[in-house]
PDB file of N, CA and C in Angstrom:
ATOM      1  N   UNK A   1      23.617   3.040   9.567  1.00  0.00           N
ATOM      2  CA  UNK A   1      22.409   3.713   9.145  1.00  0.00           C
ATOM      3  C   UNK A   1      22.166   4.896  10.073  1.00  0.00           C
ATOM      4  N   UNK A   2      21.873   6.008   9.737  1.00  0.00           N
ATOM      5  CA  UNK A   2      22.106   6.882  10.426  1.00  0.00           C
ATOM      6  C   UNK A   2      20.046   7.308  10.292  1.00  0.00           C
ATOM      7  N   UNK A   3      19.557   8.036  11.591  1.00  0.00           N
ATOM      8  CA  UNK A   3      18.591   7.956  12.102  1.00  0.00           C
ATOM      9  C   UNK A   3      18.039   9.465  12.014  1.00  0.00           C
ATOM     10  N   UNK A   4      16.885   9.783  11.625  1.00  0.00           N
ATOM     11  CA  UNK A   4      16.500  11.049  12.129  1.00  0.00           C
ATOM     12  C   UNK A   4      14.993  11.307  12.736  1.00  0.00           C
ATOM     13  N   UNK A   5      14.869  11.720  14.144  1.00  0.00           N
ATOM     14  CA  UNK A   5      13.536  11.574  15.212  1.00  0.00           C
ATOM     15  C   UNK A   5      12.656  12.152  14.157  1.00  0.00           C
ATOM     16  N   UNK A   6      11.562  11.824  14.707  1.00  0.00           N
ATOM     17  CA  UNK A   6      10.032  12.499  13.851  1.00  0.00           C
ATOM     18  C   UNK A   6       9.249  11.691  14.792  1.00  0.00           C
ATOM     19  N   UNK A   7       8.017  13.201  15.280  1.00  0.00           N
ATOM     20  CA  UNK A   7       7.311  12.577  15.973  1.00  0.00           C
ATOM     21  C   UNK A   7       5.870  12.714  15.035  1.00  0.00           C
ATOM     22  N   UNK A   8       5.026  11.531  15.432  1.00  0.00           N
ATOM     23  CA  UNK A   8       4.014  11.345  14.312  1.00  0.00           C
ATOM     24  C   UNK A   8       2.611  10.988  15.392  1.00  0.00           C
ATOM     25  N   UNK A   9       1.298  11.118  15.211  1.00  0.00           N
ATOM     26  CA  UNK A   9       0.338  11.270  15.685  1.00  0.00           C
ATOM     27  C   UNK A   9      -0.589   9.718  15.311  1.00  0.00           C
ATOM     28  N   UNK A  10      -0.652   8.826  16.231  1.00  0.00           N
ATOM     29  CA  UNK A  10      -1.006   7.660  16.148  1.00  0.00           C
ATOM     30  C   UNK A  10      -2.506   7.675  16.815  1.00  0.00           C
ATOM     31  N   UNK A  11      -3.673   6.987  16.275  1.00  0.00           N
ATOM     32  CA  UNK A  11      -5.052   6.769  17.005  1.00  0.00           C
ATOM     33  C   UNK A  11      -4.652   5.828  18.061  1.00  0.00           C
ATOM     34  N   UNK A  12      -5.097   5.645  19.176  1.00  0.00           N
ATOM     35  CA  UNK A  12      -5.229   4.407  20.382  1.00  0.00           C
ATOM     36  C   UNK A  12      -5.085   3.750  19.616  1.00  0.00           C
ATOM     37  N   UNK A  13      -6.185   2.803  19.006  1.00  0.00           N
ATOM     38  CA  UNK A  13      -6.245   1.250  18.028  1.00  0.00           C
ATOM     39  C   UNK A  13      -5.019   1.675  17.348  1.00  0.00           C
ATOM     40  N   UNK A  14      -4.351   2.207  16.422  1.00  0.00           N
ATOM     41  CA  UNK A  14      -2.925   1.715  15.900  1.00  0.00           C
ATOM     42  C   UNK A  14      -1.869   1.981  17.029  1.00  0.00           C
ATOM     43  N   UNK A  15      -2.004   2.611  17.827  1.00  0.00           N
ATOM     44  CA  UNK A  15      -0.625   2.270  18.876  1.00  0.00           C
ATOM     45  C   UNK A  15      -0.912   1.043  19.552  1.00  0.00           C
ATOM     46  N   UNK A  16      -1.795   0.269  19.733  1.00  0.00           N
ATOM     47  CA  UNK A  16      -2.696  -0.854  20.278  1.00  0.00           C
ATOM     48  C   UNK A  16      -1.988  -1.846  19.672  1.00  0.00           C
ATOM     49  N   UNK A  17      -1.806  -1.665  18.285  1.00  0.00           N
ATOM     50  CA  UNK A  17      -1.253  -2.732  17.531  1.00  0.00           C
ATOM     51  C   UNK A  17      -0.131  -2.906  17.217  1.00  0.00           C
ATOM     52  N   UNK A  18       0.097  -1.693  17.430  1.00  0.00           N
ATOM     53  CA  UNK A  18       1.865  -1.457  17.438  1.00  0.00           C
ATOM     54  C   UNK A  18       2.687  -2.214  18.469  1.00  0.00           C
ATOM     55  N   UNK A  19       1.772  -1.566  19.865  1.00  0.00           N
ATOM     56  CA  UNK A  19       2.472  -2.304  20.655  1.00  0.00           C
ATOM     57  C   UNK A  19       2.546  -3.876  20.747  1.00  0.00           C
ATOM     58  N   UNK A  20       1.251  -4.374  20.151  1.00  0.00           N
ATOM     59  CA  UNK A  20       1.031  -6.127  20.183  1.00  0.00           C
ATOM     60  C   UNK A  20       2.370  -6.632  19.779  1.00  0.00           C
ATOM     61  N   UNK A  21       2.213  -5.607  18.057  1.00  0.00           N
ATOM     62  CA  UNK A  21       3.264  -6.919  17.328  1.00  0.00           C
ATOM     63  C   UNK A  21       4.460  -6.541  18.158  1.00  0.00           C
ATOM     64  N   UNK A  22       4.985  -5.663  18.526  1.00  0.00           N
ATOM     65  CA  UNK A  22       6.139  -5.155  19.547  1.00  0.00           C
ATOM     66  C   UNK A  22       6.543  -6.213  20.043  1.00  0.00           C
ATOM     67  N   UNK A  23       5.509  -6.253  21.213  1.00  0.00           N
ATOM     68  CA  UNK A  23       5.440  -6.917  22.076  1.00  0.00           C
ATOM     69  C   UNK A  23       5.877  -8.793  21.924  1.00  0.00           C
ATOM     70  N   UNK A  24       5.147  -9.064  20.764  1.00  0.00           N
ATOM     71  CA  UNK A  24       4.898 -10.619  20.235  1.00  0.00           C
ATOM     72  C   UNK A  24       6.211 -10.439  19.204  1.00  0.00           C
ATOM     73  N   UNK A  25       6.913  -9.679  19.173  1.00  0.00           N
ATOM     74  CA  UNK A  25       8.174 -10.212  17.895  1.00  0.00           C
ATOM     75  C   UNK A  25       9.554  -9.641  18.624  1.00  0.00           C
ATOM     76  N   UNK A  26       9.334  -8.912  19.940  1.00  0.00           N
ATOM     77  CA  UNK A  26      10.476  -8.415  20.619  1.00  0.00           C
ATOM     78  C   UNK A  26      10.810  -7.215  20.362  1.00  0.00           C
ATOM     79  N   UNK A  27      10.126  -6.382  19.291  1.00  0.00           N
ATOM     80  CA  UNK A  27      11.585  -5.211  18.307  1.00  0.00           C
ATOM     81  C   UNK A  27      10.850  -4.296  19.392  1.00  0.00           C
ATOM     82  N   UNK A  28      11.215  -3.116  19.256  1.00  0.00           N
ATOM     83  CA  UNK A  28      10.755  -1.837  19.678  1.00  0.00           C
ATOM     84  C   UNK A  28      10.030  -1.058  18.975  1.00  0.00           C
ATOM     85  N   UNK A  29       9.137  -0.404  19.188  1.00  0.00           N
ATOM     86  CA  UNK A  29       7.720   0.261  18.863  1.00  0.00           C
ATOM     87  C   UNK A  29       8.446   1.180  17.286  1.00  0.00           C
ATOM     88  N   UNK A  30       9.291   1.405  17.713  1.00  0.00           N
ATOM     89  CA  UNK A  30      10.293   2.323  16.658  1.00  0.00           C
ATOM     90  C   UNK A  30      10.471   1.474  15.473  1.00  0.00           C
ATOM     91  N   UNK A  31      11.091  -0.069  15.719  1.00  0.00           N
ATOM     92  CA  UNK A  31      11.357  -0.481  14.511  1.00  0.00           C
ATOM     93  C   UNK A  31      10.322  -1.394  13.889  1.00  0.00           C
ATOM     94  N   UNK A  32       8.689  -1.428  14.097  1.00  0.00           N
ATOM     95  CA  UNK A  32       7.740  -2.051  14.048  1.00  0.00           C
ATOM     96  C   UNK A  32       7.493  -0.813  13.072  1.00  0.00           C
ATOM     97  N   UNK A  33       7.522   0.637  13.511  1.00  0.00           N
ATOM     98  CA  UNK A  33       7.316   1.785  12.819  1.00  0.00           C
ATOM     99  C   UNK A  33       8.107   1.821  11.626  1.00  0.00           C
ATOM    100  N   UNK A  34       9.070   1.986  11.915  1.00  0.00           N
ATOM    101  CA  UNK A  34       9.882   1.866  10.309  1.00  0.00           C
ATOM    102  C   UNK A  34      10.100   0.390   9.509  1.00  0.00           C
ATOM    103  N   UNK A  35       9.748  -0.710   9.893  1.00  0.00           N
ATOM    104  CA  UNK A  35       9.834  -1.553   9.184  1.00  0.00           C
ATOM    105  C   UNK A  35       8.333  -1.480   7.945  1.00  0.00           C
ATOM    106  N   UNK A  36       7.363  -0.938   9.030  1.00  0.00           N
ATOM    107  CA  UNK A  36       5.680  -0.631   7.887  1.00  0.00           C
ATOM    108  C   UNK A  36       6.315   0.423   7.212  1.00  0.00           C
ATOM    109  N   UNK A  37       7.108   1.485   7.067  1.00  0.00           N
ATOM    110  CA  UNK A  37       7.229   2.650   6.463  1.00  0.00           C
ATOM    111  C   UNK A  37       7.776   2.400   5.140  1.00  0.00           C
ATOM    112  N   UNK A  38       8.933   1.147   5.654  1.00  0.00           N
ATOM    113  CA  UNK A  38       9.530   0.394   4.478  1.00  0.00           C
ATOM    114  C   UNK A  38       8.700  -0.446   3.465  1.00  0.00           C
ATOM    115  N   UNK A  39       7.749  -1.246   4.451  1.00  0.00           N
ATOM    116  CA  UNK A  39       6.652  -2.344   3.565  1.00  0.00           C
ATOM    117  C   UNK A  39       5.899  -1.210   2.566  1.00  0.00           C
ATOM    118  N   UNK A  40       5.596  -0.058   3.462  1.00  0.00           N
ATOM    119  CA  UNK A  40       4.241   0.948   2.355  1.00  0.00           C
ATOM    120  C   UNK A  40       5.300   1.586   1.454  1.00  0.00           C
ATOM    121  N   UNK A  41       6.612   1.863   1.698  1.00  0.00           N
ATOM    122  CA  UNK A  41       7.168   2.837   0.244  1.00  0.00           C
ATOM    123  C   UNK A  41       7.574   1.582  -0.919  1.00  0.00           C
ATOM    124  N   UNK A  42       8.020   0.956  -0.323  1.00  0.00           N
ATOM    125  CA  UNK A  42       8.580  -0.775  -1.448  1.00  0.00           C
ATOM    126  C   UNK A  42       7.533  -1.161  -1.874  1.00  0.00           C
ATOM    127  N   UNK A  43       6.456  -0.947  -1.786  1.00  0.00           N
ATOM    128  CA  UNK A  43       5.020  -1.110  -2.431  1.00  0.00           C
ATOM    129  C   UNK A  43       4.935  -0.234  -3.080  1.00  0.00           C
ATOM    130  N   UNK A  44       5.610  -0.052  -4.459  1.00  0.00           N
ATOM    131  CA  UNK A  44       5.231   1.061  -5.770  1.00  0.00           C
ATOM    132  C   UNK A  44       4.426   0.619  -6.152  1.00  0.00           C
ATOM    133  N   UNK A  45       3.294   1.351  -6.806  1.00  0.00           N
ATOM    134  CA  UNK A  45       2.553   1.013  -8.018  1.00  0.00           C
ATOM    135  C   UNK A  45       3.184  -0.205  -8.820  1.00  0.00           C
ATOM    136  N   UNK A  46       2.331  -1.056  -9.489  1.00  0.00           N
ATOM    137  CA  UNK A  46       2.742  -2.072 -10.751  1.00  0.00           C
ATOM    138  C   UNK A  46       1.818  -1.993 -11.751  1.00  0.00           C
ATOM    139  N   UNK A  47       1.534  -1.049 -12.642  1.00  0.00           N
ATOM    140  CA  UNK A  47       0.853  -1.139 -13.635  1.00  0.00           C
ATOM    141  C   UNK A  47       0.390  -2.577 -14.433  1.00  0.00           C
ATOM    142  N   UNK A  48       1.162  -3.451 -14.455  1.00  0.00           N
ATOM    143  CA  UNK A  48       1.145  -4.679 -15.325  1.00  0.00           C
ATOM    144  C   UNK A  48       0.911  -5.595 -14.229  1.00  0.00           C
ATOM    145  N   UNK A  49       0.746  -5.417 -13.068  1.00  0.00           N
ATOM    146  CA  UNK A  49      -0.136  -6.337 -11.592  1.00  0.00           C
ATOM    147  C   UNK A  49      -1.293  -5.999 -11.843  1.00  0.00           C
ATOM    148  N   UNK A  50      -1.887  -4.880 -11.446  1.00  0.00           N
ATOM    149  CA  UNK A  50      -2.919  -3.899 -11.618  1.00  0.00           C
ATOM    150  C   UNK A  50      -3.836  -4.680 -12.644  1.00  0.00           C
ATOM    151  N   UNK A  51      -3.464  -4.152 -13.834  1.00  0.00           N
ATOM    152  CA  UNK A  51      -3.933  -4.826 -15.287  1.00  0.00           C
ATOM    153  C   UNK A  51      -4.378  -6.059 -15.157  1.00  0.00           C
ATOM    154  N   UNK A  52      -3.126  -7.150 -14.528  1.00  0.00           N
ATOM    155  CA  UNK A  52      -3.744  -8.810 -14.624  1.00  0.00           C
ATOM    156  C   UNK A  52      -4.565  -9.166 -13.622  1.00  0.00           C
ATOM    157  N   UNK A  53      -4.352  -8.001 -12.038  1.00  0.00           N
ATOM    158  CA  UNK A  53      -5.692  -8.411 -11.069  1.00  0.00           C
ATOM    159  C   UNK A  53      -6.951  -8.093 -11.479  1.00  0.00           C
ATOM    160  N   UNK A  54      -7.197  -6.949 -12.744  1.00  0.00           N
ATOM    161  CA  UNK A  54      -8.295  -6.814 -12.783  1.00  0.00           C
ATOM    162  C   UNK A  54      -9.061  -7.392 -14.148  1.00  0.00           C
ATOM    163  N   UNK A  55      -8.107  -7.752 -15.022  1.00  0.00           N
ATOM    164  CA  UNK A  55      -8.463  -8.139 -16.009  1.00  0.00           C
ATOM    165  C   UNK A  55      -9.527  -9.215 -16.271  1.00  0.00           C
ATOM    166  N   UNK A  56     -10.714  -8.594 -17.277  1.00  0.00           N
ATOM    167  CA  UNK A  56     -11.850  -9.408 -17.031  1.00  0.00           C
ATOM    168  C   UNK A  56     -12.672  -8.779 -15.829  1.00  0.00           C
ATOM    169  N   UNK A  57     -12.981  -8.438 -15.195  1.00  0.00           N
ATOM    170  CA  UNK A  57     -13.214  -7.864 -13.802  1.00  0.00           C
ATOM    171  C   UNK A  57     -15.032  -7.103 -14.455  1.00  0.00           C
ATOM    172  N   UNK A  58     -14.721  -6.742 -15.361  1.00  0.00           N
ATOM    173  CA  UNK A  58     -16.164  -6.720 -16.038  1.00  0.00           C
ATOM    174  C   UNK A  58     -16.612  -7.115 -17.179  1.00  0.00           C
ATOM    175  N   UNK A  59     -16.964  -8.333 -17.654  1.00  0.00           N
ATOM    176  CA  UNK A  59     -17.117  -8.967 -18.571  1.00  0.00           C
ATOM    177  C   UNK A  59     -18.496  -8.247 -19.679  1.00  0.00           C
ATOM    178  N   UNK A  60     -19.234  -7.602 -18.717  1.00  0.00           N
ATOM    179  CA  UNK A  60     -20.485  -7.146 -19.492  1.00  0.00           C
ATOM    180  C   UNK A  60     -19.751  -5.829 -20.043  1.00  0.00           C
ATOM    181  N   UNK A  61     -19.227  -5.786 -19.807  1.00  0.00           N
ATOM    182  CA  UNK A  61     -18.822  -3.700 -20.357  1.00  0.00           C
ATOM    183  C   UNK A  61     -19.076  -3.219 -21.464  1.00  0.00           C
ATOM    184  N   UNK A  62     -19.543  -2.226 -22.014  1.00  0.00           N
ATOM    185  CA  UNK A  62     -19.852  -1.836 -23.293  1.00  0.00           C
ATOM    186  C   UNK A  62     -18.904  -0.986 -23.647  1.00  0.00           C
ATOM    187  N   UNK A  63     -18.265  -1.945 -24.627  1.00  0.00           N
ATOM    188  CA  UNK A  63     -16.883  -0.896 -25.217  1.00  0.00           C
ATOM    189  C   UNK A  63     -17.247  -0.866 -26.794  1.00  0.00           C
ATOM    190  N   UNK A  64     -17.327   0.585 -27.280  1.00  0.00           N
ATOM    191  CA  UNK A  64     -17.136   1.081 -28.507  1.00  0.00           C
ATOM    192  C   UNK A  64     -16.543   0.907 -29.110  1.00  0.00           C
ATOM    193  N   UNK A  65     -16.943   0.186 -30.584  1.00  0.00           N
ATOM    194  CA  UNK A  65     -16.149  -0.554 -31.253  1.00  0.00           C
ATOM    195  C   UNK A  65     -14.980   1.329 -32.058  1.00  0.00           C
ATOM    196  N   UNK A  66     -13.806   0.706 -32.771  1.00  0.00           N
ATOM    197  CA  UNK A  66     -12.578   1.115 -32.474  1.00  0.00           C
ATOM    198  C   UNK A  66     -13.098   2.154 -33.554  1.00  0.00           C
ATOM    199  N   UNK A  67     -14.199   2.114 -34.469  1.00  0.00           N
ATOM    200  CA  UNK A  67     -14.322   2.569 -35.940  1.00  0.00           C
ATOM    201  C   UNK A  67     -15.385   3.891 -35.273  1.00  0.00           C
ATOM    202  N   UNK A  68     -15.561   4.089 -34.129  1.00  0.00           N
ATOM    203  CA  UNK A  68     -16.459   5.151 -33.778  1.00  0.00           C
ATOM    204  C   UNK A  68     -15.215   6.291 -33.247  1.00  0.00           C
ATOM    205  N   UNK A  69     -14.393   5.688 -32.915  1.00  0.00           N
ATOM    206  CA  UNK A  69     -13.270   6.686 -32.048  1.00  0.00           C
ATOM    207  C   UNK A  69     -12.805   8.023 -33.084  1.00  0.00           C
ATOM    208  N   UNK A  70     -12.983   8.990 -32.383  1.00  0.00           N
ATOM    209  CA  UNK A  70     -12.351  10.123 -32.907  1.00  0.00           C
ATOM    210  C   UNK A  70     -10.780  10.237 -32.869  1.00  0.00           C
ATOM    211  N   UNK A  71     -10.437  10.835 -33.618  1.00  0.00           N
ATOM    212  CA  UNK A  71      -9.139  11.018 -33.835  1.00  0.00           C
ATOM    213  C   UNK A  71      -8.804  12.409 -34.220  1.00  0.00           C
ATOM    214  N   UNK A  72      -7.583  12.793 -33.566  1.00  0.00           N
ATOM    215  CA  UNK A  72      -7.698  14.106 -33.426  1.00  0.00           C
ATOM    216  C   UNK A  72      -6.277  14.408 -33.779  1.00  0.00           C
TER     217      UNK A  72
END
């Protein structure tokens, strides 16, 4: 796997935590960094997750029945 530097601008409290889990799992601050980079891009959107977490989510809603809809 071939590597390329980038330096990136961290608040205290997230280098704080960086270093914890570091610290508590052994890896280096680097691969604590790219292992979240991996967790947040492998986290695509799921439209059909989305849909079933929210489904129902407002039971009162006032939806217009289908015979008012314009059509264009």
């Amino acid at each position: 796997m071939s590597s390329t530097r980038t330096q990136i601008y961290l608040t205290d409290e997230q280098r704080r935590r960086i270093d914890r889990v570091a610290a508590a799992t052994g890896m280096t601050m680097a691969e604590v960094v790219r292992r979240a980079v991996d967790d947040y891009l492998d986290d695509e959107p799921d439209p059909e997750r989305a849909l079933a977490a929210t489904f129902g989510s407002a039971p009162d809603a006032d939806v217009p029945d289908r015979s008012t809809w314009q059509r264009g």
